[in-house]
Protein backbone atom coordinates (compact mmCIF):
# COMPACT_ATOMS: atom_id res chain seq x y z
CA UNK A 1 5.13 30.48 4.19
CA UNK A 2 8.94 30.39 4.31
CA UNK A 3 11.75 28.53 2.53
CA UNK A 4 12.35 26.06 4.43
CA UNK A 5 8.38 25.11 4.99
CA UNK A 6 7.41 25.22 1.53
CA UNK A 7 10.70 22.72 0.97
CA UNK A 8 9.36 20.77 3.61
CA UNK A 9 5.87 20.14 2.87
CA UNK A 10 6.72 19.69 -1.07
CA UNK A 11 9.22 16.70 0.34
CA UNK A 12 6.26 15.41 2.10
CA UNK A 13 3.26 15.75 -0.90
CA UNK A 14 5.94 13.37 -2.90
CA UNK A 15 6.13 10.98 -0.32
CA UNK A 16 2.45 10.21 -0.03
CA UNK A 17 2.15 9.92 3.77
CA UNK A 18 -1.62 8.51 4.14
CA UNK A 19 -0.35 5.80 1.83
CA UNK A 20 2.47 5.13 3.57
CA UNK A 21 0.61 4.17 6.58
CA UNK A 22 -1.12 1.71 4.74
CA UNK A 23 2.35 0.22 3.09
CA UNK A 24 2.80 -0.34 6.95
CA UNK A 25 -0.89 -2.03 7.34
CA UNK A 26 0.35 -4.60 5.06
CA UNK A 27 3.46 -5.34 6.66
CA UNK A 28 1.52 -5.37 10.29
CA UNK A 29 -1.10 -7.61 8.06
CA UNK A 30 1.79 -9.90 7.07
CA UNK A 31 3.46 -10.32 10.51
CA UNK A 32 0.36 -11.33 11.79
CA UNK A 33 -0.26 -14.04 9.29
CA UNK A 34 3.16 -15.64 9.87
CA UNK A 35 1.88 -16.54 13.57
CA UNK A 36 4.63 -14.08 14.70
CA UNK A 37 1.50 -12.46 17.26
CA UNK A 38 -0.23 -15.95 17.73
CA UNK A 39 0.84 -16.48 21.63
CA UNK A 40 1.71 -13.22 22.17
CA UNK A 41 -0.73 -10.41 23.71
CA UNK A 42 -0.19 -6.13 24.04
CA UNK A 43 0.59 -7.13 27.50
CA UNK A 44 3.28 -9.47 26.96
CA UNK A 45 5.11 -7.68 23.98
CA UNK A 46 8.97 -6.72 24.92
CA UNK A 47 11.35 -4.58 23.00
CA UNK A 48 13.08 -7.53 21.83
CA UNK A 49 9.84 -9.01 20.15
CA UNK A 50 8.66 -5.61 18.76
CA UNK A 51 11.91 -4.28 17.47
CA UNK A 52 12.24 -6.46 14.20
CA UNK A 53 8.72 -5.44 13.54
CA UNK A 54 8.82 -1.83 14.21
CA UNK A 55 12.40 -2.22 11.23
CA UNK A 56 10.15 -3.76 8.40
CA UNK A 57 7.43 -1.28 9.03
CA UNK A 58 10.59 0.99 8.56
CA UNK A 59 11.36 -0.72 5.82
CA UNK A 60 7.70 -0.80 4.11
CA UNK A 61 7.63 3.57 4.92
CA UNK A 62 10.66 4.31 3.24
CA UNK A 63 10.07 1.32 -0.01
CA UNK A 64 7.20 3.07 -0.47
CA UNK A 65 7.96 6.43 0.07
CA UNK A 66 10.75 6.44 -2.30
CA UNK A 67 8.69 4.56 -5.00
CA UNK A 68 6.17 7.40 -5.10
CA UNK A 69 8.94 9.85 -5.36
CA UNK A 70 10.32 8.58 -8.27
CA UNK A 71 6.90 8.27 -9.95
CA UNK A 72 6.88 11.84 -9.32
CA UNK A 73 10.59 11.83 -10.81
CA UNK A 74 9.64 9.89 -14.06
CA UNK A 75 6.75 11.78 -14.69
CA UNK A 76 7.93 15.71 -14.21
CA UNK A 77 7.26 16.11 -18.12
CA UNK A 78 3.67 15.46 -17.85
CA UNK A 79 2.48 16.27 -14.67
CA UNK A 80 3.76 19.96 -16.00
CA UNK A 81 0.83 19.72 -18.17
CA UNK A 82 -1.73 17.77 -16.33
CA UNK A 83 -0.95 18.26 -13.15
CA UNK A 84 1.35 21.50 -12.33
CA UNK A 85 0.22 22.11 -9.00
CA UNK A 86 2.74 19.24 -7.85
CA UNK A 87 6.09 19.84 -6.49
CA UNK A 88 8.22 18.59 -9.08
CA UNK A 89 6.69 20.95 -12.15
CA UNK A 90 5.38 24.17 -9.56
CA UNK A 91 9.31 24.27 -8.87
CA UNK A 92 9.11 24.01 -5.09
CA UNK A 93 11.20 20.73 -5.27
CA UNK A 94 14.13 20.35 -8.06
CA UNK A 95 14.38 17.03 -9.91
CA UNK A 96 17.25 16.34 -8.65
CA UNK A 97 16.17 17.30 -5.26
CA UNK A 98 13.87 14.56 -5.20
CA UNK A 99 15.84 11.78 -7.17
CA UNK A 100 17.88 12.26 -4.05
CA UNK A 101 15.26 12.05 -1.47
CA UNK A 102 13.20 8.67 -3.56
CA UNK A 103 17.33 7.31 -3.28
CA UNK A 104 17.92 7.67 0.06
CA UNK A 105 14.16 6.27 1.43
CA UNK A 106 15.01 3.30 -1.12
CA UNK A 107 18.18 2.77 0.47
CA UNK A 108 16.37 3.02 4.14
CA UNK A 109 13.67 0.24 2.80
CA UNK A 110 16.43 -2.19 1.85
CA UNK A 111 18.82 -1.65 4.70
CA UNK A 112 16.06 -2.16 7.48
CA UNK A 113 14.21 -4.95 6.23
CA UNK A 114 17.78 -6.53 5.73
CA UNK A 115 18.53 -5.65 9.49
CA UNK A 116 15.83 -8.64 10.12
CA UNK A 117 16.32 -11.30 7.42
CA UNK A 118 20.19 -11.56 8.93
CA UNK A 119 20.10 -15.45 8.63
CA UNK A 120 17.87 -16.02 5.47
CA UNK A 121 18.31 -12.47 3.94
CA UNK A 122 14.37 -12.75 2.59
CA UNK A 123 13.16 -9.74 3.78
CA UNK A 124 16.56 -7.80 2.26
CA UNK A 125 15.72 -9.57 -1.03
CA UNK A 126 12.18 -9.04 -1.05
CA UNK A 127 12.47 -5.37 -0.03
CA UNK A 128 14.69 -5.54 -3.26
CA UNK A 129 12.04 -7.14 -5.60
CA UNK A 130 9.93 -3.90 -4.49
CA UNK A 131 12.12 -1.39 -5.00
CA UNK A 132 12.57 -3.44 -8.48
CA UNK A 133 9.02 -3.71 -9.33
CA UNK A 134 8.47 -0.45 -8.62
CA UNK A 135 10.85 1.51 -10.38
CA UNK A 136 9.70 -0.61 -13.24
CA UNK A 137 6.51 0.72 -12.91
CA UNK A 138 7.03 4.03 -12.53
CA UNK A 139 9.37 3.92 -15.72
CA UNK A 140 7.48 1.16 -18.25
CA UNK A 141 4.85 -0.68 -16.64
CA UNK A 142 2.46 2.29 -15.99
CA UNK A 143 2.36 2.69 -19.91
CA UNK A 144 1.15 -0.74 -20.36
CA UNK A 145 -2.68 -1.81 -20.37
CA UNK A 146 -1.92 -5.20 -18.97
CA UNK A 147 1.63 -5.46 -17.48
CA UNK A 148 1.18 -1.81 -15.89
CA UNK A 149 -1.71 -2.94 -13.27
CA UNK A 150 -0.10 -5.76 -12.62
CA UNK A 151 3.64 -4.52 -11.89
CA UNK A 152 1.44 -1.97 -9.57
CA UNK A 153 0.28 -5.25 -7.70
CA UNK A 154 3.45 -6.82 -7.36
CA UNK A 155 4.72 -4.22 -5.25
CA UNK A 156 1.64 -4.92 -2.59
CA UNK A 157 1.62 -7.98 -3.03
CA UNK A 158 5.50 -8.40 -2.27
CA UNK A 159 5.08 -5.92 0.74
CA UNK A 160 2.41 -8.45 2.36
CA UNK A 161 5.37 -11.07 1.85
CA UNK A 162 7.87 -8.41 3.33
CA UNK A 163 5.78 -9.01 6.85
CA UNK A 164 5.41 -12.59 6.14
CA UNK A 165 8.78 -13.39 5.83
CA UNK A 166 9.92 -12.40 9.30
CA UNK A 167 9.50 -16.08 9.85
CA UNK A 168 10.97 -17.64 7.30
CA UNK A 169 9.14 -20.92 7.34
CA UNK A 170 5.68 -19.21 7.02
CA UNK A 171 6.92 -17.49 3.87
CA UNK A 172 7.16 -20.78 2.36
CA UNK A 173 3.51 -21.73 3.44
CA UNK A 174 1.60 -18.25 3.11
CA UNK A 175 3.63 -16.81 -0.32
CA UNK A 176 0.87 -17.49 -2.58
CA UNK A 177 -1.07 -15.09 -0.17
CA UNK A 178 1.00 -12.15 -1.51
CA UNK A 179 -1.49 -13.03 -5.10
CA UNK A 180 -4.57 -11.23 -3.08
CA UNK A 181 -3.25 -7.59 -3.15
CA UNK A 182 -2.01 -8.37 -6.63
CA UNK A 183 -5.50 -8.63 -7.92
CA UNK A 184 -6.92 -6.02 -5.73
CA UNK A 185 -4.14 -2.97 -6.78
CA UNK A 186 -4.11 -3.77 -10.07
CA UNK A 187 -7.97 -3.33 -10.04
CA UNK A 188 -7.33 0.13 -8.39
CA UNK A 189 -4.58 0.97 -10.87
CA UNK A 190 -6.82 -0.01 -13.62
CA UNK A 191 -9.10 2.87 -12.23
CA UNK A 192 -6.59 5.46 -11.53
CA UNK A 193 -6.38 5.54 -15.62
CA UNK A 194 -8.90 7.06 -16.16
CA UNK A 195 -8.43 9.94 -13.50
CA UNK A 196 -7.28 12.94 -15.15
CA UNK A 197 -9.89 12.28 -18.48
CA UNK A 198 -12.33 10.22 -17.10
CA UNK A 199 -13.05 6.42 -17.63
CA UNK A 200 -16.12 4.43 -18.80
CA UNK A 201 -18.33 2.14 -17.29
CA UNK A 202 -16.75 -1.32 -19.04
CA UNK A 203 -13.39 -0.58 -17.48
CA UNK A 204 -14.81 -0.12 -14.07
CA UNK A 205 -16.39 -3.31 -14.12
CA UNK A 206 -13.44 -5.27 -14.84
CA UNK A 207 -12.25 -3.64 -11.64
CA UNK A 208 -15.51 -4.45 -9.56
CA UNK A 209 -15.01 -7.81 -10.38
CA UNK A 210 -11.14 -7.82 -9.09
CA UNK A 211 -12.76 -6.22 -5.95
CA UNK A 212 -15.07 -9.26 -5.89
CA UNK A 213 -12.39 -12.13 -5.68
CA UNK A 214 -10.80 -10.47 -3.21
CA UNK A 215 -13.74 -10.43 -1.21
CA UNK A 216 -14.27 -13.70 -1.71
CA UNK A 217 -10.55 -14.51 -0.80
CA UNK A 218 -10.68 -12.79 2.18
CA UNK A 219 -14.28 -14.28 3.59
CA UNK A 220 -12.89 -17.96 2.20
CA UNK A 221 -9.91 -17.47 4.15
CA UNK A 222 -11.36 -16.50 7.02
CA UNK A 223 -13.73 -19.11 7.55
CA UNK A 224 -10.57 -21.31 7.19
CA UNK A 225 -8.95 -20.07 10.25
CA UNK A 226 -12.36 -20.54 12.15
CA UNK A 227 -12.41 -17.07 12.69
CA UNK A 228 -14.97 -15.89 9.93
CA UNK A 229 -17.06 -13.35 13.16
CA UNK A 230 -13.71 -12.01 14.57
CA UNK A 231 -12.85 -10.67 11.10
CA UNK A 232 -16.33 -9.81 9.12
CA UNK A 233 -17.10 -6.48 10.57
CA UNK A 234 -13.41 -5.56 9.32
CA UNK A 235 -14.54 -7.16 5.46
CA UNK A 236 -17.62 -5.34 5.93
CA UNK A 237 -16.14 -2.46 6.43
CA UNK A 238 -13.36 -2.57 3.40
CA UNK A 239 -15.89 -3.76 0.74
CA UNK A 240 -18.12 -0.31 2.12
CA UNK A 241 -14.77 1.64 1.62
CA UNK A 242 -14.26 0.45 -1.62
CA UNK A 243 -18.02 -0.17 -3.20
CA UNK A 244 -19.23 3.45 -1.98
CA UNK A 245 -16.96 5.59 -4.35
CA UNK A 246 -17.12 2.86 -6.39
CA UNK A 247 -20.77 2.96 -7.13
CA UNK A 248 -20.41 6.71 -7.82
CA UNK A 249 -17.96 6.27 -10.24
CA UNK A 250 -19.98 3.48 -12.13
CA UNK A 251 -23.07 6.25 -12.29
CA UNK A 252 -20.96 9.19 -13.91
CA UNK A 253 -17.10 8.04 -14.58
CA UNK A 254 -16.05 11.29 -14.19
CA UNK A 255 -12.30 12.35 -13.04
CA UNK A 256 -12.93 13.89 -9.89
CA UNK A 257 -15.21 10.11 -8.99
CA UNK A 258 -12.23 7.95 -10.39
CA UNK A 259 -10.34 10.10 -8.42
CA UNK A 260 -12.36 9.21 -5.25
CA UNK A 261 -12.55 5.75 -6.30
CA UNK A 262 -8.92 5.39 -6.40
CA UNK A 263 -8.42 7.04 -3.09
CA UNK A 264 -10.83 5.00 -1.54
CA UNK A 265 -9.54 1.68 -2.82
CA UNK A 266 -6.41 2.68 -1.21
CA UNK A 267 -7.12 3.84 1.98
CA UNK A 268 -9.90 0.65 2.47
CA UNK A 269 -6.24 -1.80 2.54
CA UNK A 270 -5.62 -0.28 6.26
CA UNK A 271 -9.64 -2.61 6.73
CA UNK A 272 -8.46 -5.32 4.52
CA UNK A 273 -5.18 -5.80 6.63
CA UNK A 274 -7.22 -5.69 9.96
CA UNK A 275 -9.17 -8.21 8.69
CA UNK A 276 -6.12 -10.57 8.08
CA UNK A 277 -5.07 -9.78 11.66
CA UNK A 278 -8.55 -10.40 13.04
CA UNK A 279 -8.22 -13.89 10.62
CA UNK A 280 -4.81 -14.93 12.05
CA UNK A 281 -4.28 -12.71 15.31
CA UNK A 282 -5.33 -11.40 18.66
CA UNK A 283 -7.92 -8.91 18.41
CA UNK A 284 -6.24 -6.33 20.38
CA UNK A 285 -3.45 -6.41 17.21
CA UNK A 286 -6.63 -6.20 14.69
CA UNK A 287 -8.20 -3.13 16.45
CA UNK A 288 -4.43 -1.74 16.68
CA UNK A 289 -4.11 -1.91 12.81
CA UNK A 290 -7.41 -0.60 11.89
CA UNK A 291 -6.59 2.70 14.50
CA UNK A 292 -4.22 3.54 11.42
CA UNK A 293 -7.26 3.83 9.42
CA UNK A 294 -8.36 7.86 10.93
CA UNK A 295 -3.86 8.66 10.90
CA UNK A 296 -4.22 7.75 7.12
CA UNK A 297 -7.87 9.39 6.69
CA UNK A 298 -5.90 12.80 8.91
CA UNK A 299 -3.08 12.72 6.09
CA UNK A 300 -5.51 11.82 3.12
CA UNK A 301 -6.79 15.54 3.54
CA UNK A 302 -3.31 17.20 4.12
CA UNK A 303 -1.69 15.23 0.98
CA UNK A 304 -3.16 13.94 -2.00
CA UNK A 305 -2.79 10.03 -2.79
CA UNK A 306 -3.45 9.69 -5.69
């Protein structure tokens, strides 16, 4: 493999790219719930309509993108020992090779999701609270049993609002919304700790039941919108996503079955935020959403994400 290959897939394994297709699930997911598809169909969508979409899903790649790079950044030291097949401690990217890249897709986050927000400036802010939160994370929060899932969450949970907010008003009615991937990543980050040791049974539990609110959540809320048929076969389809590794992982909490676990969880949100379009959409925007589901499964084998 040459130079310039090996450079360019290392740049890619820290960015994560099957989980950056579901950072832009949420965002569709988010859109969709702020009625910004509710009288429009595929066939009627313009350039004008699309574009400030098409800049917060640019905004949601590189937020996320650059967040997993510096997790990468902060933890060089021990991924040397636990995991030294990654780019950062094989030497295949420099530290300071990939502070610069986790900068610059930071930097990309907060300048395109300010590009919408010009009048309010929510999506700018909010796209800062992310790159906030997670930073955090990657530096303290991880560490901490409590705080560390929950900083995780808050970085969902504020990219769901990043979609939301591209109508202001419906941030203001749909914020507490952004509480659902809260509970649901900090169940999966309360997982991933066990990953490279293995876990026990009690832990995964506490997780299980996470998973179970959100289920709940999600079935509550669409029955609300009248729309409980449109979106089940999506909720059927997460909760199999998410209970089938799950279930393994409960039977022998291995490393290699968090590992799955974990993956799973993560890859089931590109589901979960077809369901919320199916709940507050068109279905044509639902079926769109959930086509990024095989793109993410593609990258899943390419790049780890986890």
């Amino acid at each position: 493999m040459s130079y310039i290959a090996s450079k360019v897939i290392g740049y890619l394994r820290l960015m994560r790219p099957a989980n950056i297709i579901t950072a832009i699930a949420d965002v569709l997911a988010g859109v969709a719930i702020s009625g910004y598809f509710l009288n429009v169909t595929y066939r009627t969508v313009t350039l004008e309509f699309s574009l400030p979409v098409v800049c917060l899903c640019l905004a949601a790649a590189g937020l996320y993108g650059g967040g997993v790079v510096f997790n990468d950044v902060f933890d060089a030291k021990l991924d040397a020992v636990e995991r030294p097949e990654r780019p950062i401690p094989s030497g295949i990217i420099s530290r300071t090779q990939a502070i610069i890249l986790g900068a610059y897709l930071l930097l990309v986050g907060i300048l395109g999701a300010f590009s919408v927000g010009h009048l309010t400036g929510a999506p700018g802010w909010l796209a800062i609270a992310i790159t906030t939160a997670a930073l955090v994370y990657n530096k303290w929060g991880k560490y901490h049993p409590i705080w560390g899932p929950i900083n995780m969450g808050l970085c969902r949970g504020f990219n769901l609002l990043l979609g939301i907010s591209i109508l202001p008003e419906a941030l203001a009615q749909y914020w507490w919304m952004g509480i659902i991937p809260v509970i649901y990543i900090a169940a999966i980050t309360n997982i991933s700790r066990g990953e490279v040791h293995g876990g026990n049974t009690k832990s995964l539990k506490i997780s299980a039941l996470g998973y179970a609110v959100v289920y709940v959540a999600m079935i509550a809320l669409a029955i609300h919108q009248e729309r409980l048929w449109r979106a089940l076969p999506f909720i059927l389809l997460f909760i199999f996503m998410v209970n089938s590794p799950l279930m393994k992982a409960m039977k022998e909490p291995s490393g290699p079955n968090l590992g799955k676990a974990v993956k799973g969880g993560i890859l089931a949100l590109i589901a979960m935020n077809a369901a919320w379009v199916a709940a507050f959409a068109q279905m044509p925007f639902a079926i769109f959403v959930l086509l990024l589901l095989p793109i993410s499964l593609g990258l899943g084998k390419l790049f780890a994400v986890t």
